[in-house]
Protein backbone atom coordinates (compact mmCIF):
# COMPACT_ATOMS: atom_id res chain seq x y z
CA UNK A 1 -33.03 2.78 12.72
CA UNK A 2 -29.34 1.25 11.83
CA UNK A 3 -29.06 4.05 9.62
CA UNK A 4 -29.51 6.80 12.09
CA UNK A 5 -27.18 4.64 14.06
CA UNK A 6 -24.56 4.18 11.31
CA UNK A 7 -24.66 8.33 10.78
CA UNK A 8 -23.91 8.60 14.43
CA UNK A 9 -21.29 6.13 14.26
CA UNK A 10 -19.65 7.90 11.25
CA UNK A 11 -20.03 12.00 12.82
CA UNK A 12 -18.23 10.58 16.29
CA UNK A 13 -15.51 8.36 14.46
CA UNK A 14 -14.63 11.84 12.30
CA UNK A 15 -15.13 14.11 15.88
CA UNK A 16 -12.60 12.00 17.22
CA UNK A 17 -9.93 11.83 14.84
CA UNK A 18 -9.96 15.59 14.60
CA UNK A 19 -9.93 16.05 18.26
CA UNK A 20 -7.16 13.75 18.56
CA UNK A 21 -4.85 14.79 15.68
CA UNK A 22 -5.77 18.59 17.34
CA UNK A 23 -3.91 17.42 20.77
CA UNK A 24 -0.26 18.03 21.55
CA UNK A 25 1.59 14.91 22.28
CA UNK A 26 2.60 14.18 25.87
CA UNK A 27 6.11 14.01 24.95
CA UNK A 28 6.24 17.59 23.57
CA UNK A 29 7.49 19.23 26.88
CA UNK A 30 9.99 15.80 27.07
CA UNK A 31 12.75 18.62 26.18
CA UNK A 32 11.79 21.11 28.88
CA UNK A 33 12.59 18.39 31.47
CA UNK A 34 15.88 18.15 30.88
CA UNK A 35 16.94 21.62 31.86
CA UNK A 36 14.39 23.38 29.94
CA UNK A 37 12.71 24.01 33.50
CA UNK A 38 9.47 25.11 31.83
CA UNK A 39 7.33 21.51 33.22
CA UNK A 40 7.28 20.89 36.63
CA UNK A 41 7.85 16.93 35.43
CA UNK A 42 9.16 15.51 32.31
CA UNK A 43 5.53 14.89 30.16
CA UNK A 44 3.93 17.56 31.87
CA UNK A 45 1.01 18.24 34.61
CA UNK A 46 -1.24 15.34 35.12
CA UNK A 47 -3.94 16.84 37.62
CA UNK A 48 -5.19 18.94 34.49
CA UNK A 49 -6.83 18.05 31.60
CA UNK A 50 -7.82 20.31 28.92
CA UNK A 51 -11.29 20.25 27.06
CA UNK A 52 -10.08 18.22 24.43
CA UNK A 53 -9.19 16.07 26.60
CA UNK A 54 -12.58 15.25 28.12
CA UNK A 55 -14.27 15.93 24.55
CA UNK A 56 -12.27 12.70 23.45
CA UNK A 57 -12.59 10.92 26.67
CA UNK A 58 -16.46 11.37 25.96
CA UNK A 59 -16.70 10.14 22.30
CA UNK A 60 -14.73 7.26 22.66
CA UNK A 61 -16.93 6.08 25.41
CA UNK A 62 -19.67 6.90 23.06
CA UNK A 63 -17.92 4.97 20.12
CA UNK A 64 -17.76 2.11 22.00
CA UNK A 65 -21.50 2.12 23.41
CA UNK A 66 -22.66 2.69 20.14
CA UNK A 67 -20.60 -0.08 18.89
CA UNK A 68 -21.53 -2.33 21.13
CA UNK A 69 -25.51 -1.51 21.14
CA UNK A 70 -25.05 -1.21 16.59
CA UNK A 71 -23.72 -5.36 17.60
CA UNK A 72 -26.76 -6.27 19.44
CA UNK A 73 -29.37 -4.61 17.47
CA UNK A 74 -27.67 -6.46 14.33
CA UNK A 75 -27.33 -9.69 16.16
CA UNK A 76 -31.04 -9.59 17.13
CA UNK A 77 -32.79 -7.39 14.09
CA UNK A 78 -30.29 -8.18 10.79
CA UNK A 79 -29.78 -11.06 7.99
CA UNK A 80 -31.79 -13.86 8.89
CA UNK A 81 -30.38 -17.16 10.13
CA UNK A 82 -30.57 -19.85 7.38
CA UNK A 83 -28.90 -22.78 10.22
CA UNK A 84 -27.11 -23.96 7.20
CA UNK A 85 -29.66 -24.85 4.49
CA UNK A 86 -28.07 -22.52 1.95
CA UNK A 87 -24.58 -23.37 1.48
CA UNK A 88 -23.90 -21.30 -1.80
CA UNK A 89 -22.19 -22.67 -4.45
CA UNK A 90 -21.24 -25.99 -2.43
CA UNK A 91 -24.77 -26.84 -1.39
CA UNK A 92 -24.99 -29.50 -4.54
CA UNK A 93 -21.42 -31.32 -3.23
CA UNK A 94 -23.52 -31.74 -0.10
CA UNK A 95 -25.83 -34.20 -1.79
CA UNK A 96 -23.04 -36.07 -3.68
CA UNK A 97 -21.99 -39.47 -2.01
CA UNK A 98 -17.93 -39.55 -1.58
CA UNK A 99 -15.93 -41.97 -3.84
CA UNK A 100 -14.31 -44.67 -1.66
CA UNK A 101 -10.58 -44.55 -1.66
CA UNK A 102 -9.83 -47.76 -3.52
CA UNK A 103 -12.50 -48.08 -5.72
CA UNK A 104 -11.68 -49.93 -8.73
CA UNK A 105 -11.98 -48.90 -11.80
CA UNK A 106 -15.84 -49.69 -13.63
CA UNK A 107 -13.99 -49.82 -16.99
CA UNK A 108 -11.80 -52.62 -18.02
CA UNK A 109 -8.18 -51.07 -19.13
CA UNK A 110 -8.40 -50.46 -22.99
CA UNK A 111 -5.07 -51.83 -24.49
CA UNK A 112 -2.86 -48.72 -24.32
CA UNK A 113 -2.44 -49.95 -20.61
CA UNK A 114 0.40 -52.03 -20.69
CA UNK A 115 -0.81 -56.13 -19.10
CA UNK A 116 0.89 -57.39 -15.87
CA UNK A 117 3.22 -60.54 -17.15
CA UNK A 118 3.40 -63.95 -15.38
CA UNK A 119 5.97 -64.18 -12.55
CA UNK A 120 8.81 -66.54 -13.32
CA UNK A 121 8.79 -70.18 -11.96
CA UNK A 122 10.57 -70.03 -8.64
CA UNK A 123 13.46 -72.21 -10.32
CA UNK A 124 13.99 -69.56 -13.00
CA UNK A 125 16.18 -66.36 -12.03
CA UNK A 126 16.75 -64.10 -15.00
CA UNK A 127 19.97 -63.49 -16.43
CA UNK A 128 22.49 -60.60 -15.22
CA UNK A 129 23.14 -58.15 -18.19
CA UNK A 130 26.87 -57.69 -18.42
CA UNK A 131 27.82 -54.13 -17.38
CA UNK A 132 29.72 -51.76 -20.53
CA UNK A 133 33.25 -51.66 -19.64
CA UNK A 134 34.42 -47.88 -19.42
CA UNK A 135 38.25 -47.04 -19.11
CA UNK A 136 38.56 -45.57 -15.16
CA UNK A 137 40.97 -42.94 -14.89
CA UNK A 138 44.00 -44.18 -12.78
CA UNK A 139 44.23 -42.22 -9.88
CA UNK A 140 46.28 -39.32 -9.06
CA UNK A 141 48.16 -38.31 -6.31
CA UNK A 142 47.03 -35.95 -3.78
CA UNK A 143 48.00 -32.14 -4.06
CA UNK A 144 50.54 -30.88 -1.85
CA UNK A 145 49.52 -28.10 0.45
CA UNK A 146 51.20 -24.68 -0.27
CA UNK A 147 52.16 -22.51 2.76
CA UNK A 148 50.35 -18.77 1.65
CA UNK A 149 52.32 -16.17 3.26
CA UNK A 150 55.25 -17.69 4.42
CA UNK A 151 58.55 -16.30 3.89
């Protein structure tokens, strides 16, 4: 049945492209308006409409009903609902618990792990390292602004 449907769906979709691409544009009598005097108004006569006008008219509407009738029978007749029991490739994380943030770790450090050393007594401040002495250019004396263009 979605087959016969789905040919349908294809024939009117090609129908209507040719029947469409077959039109002239509204604006192609745009030129006549402007002292062309060929149109009455500037896109033409609306009170007409030509049989490819209608033709389209009627397989769009049938586009969309077919559409919309091809989305029901689907919704009603297609893949079966699995409500979530098969999640693919992630359905065995869904069994694993989660890790807690800060977990520690179940392995004592081996001894590439550099030890945390004692604090120092609260009487005992280390030493200041004395900086390197580097010679400090002297300063120089601003530039003075040149005038460009002056005479």
């Amino acid at each position: 049945m979605f087959v016969i449907f789905s040919v349908f769906y294809i024939l009117i979709a090609a129908a209507m492209i040719v029947l469409i691409l077959m039109q002239r544009g509204a604006g192609a009598d745009a030129g006549s308006g402007f002292g062309g005097g060929a149109s009455a108004t500037v896109f033409g006569a609306r009170g007409s409409s030509s049989f490819m006008t209608r033709a389209t008219a009627v397989l769009a509407g049938l586009f969309f009903l077919l559409s919309l009738g091809m989305g029901i029978y689907l919704g009603r007749h297609g893949a079966p609902q699995n409500n979530g029991a098969d999640l693919g490739v992630v359905s065995g994380l869904a069994n694993q618990p989660a890790a807690t943030q800060n977990a520690q770790p179940s392995a004592p450090a081996t001894g590439d792990v550099p030890q945390a050393t004692k604090p120092a007594a609260s009487s005992e401040v280390p030493a200041a390292t004395p900086a390197q002495s580097a010679e400090v250019p002297a300063a120089t004396a601003p530039a003075k602004p040149t005038s460009v263009g002056k005479k």
